[in-house]
N, C-alpha and C. Protein backbone atom coordinates (compact mmCIF):
# COMPACT_ATOMS: atom_id res chain seq x y z
N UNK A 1 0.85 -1.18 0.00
CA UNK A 1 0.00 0.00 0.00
C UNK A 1 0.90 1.24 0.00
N UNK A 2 0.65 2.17 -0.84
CA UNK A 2 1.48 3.29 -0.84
C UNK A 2 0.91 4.41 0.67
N UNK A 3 2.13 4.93 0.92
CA UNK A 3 2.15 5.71 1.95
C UNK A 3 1.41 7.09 1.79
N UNK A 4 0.89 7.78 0.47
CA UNK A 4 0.09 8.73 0.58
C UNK A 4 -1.28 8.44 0.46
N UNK A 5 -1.57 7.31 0.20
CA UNK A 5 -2.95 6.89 0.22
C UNK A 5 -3.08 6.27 1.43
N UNK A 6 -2.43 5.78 2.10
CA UNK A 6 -2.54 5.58 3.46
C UNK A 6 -2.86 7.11 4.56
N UNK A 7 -1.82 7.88 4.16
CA UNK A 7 -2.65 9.48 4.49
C UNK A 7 -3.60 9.55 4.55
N UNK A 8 -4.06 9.75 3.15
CA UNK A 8 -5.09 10.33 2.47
C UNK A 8 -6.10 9.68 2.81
N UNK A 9 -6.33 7.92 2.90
CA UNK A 9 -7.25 7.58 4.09
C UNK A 9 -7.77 8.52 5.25
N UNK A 10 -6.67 7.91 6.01
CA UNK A 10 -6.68 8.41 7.46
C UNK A 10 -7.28 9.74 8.00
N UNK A 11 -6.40 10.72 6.66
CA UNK A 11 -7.30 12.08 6.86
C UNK A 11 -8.57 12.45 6.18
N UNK A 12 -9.26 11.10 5.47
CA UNK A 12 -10.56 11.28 4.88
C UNK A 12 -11.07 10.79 6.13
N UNK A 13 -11.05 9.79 7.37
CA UNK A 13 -11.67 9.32 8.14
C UNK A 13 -11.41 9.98 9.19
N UNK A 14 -10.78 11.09 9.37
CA UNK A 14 -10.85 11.98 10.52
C UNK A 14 -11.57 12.99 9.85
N UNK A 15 -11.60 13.33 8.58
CA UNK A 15 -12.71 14.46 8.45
C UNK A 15 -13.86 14.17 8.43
N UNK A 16 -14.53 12.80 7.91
CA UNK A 16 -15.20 12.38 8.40
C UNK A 16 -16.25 12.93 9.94
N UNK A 17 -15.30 11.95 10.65
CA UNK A 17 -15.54 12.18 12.00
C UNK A 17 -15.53 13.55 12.43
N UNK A 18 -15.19 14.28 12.07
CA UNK A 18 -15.53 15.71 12.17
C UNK A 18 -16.50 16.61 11.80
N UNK A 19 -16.98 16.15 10.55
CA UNK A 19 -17.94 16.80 10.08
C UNK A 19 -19.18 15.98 10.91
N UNK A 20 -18.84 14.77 11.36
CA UNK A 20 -20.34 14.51 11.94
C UNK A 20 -20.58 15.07 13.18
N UNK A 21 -19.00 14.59 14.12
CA UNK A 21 -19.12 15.36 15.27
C UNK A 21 -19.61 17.03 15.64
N UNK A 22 -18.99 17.62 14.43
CA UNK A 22 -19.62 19.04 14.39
C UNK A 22 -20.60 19.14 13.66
N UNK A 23 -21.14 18.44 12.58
CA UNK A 23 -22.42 18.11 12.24
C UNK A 23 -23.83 18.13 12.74
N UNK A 24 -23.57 17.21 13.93
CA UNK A 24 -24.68 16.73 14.57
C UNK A 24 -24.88 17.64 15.56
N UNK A 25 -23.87 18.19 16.34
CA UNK A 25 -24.05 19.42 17.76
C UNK A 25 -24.92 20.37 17.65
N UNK A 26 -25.02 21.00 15.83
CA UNK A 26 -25.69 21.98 15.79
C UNK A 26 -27.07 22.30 15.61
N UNK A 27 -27.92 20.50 14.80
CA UNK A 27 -29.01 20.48 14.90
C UNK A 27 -29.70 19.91 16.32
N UNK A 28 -28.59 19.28 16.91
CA UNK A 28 -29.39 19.17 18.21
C UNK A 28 -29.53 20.32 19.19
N UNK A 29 -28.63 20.99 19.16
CA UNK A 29 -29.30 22.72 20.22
C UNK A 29 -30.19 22.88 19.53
N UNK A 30 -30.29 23.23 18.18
CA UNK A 30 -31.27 23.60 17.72
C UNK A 30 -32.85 23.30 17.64
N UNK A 31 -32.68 22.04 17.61
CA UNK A 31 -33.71 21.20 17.66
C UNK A 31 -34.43 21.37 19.31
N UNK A 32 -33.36 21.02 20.33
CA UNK A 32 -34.03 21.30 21.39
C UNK A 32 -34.25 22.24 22.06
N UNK A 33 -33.72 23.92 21.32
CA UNK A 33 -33.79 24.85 21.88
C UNK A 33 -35.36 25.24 20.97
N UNK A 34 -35.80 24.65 19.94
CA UNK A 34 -37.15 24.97 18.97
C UNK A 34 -38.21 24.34 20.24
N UNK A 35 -37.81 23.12 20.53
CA UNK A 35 -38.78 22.21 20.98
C UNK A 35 -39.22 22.68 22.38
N UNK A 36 -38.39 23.47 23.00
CA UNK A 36 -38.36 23.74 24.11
C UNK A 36 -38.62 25.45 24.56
N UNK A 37 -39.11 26.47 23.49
CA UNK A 37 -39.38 27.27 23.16
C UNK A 37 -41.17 27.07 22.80
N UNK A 38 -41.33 26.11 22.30
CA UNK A 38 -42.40 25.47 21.64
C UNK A 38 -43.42 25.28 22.74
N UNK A 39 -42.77 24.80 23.80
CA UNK A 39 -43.61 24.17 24.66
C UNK A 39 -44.15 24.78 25.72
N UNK A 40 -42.77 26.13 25.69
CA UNK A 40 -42.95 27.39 26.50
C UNK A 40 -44.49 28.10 26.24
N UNK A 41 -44.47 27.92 24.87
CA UNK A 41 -45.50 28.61 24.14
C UNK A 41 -46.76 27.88 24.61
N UNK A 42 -46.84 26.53 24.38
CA UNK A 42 -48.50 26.46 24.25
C UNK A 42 -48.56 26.25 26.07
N UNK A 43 -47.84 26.00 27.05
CA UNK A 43 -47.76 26.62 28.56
C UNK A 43 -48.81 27.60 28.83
N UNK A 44 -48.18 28.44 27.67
CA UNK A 44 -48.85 30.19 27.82
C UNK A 44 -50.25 30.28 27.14
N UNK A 45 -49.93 29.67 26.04
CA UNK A 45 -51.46 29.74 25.51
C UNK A 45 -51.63 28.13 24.98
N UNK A 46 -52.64 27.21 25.46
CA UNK A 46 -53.23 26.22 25.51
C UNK A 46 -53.91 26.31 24.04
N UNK A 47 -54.44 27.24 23.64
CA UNK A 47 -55.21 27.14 22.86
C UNK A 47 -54.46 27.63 21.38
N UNK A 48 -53.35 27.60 21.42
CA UNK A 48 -52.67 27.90 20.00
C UNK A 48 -51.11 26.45 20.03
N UNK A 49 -52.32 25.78 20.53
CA UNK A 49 -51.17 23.99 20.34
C UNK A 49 -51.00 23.72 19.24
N UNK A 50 -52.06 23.45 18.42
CA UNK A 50 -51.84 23.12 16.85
C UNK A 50 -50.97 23.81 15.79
N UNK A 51 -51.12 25.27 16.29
CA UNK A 51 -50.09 26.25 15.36
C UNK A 51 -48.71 26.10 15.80
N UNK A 52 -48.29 25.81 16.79
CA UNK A 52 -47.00 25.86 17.55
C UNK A 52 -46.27 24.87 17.32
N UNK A 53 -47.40 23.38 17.37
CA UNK A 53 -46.61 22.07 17.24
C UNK A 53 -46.53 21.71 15.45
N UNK A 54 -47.05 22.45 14.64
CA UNK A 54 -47.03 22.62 13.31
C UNK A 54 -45.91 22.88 12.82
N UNK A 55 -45.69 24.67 13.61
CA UNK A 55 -44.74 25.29 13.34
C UNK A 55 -43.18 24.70 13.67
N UNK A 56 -43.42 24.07 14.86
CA UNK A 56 -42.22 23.48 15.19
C UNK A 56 -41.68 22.05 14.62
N UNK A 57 -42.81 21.43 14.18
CA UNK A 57 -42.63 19.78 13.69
C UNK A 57 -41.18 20.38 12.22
N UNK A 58 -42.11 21.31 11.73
CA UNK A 58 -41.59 21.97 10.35
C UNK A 58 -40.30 22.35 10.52
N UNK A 59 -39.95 23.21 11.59
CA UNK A 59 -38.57 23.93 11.98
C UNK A 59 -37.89 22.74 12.00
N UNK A 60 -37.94 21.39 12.97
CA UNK A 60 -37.34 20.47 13.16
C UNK A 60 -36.89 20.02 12.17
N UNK A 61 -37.55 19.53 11.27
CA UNK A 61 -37.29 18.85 9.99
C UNK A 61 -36.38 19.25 9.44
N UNK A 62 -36.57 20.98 9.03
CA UNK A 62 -35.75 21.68 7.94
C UNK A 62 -34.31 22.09 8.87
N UNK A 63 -34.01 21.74 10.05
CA UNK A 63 -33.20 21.89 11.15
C UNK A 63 -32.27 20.30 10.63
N UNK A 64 -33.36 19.38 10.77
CA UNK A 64 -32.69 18.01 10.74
C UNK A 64 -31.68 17.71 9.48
N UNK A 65 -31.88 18.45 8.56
CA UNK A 65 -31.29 18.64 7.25
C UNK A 65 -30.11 18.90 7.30
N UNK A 66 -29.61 19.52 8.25
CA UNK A 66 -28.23 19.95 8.22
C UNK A 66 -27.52 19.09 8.47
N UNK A 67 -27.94 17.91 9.51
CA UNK A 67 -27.16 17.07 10.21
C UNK A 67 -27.84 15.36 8.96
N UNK A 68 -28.55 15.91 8.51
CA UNK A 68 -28.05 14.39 7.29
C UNK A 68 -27.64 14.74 5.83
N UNK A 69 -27.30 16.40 5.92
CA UNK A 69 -25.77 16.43 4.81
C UNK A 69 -24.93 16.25 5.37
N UNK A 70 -24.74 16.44 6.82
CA UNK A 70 -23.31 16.41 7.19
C UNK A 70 -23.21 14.67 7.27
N UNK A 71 -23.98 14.04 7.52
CA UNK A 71 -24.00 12.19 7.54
C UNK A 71 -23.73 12.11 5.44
N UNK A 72 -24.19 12.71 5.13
CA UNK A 72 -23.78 12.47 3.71
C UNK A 72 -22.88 12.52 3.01
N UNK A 73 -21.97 13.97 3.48
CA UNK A 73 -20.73 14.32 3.03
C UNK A 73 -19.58 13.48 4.20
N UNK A 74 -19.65 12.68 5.01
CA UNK A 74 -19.01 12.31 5.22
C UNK A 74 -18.73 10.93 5.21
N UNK A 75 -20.20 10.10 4.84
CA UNK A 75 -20.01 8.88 3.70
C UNK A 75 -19.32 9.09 2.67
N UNK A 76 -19.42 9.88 1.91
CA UNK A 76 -18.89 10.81 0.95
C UNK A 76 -17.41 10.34 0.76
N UNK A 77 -16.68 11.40 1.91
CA UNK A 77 -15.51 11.27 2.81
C UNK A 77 -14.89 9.81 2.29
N UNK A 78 -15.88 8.36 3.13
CA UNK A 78 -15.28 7.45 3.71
C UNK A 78 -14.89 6.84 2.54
N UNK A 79 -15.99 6.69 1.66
CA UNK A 79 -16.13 5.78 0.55
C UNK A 79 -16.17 5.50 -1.05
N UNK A 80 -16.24 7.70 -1.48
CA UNK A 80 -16.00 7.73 -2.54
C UNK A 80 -14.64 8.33 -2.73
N UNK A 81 -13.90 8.68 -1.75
CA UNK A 81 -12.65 8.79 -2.10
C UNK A 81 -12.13 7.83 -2.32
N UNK A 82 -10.90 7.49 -3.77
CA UNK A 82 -10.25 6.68 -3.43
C UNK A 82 -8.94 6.67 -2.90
């Protein structure tokens, strides 16, 4: 096995691991700082549950997106480099 592709591995599978590790951190505050904002809300008003848990199902989702490009680009990373 040549020694720069042995690199070039190694530092595809630490970027990898990086992009997920920093990947993933950012939709989860996010996610639970929405969800938890959310809940503040219908607390306060009972009667605007449906708009809130709408609004938030939606935020989540388009939140969750970030963290399965970052799972993508770092399959990416593992397996289409050669």
């Amino acid at each position: 096995m040549d020694m720069g592709y042995a690199i070039m591995k190694a530092a595809c599978a630490i970027a990898a691991g990086l992009c997920m590790g920093i990947g993933a951190i950012g939709p989860a505050l996010g996610e639970g700082h929405a969800v938890g904002k959310a809940l503040e809300g219908i607390a306060r008003q009972p009667e605007a549950t449906g708009d809130l848990r709408t609004t938030m199902v939606l935020g989540c989702a388009i939140t969750e997106t970030t963290g399965i490009y970052s799972l993508l680009i770092s399959f990416l990373l593992l397996f289409a480099v050669n």
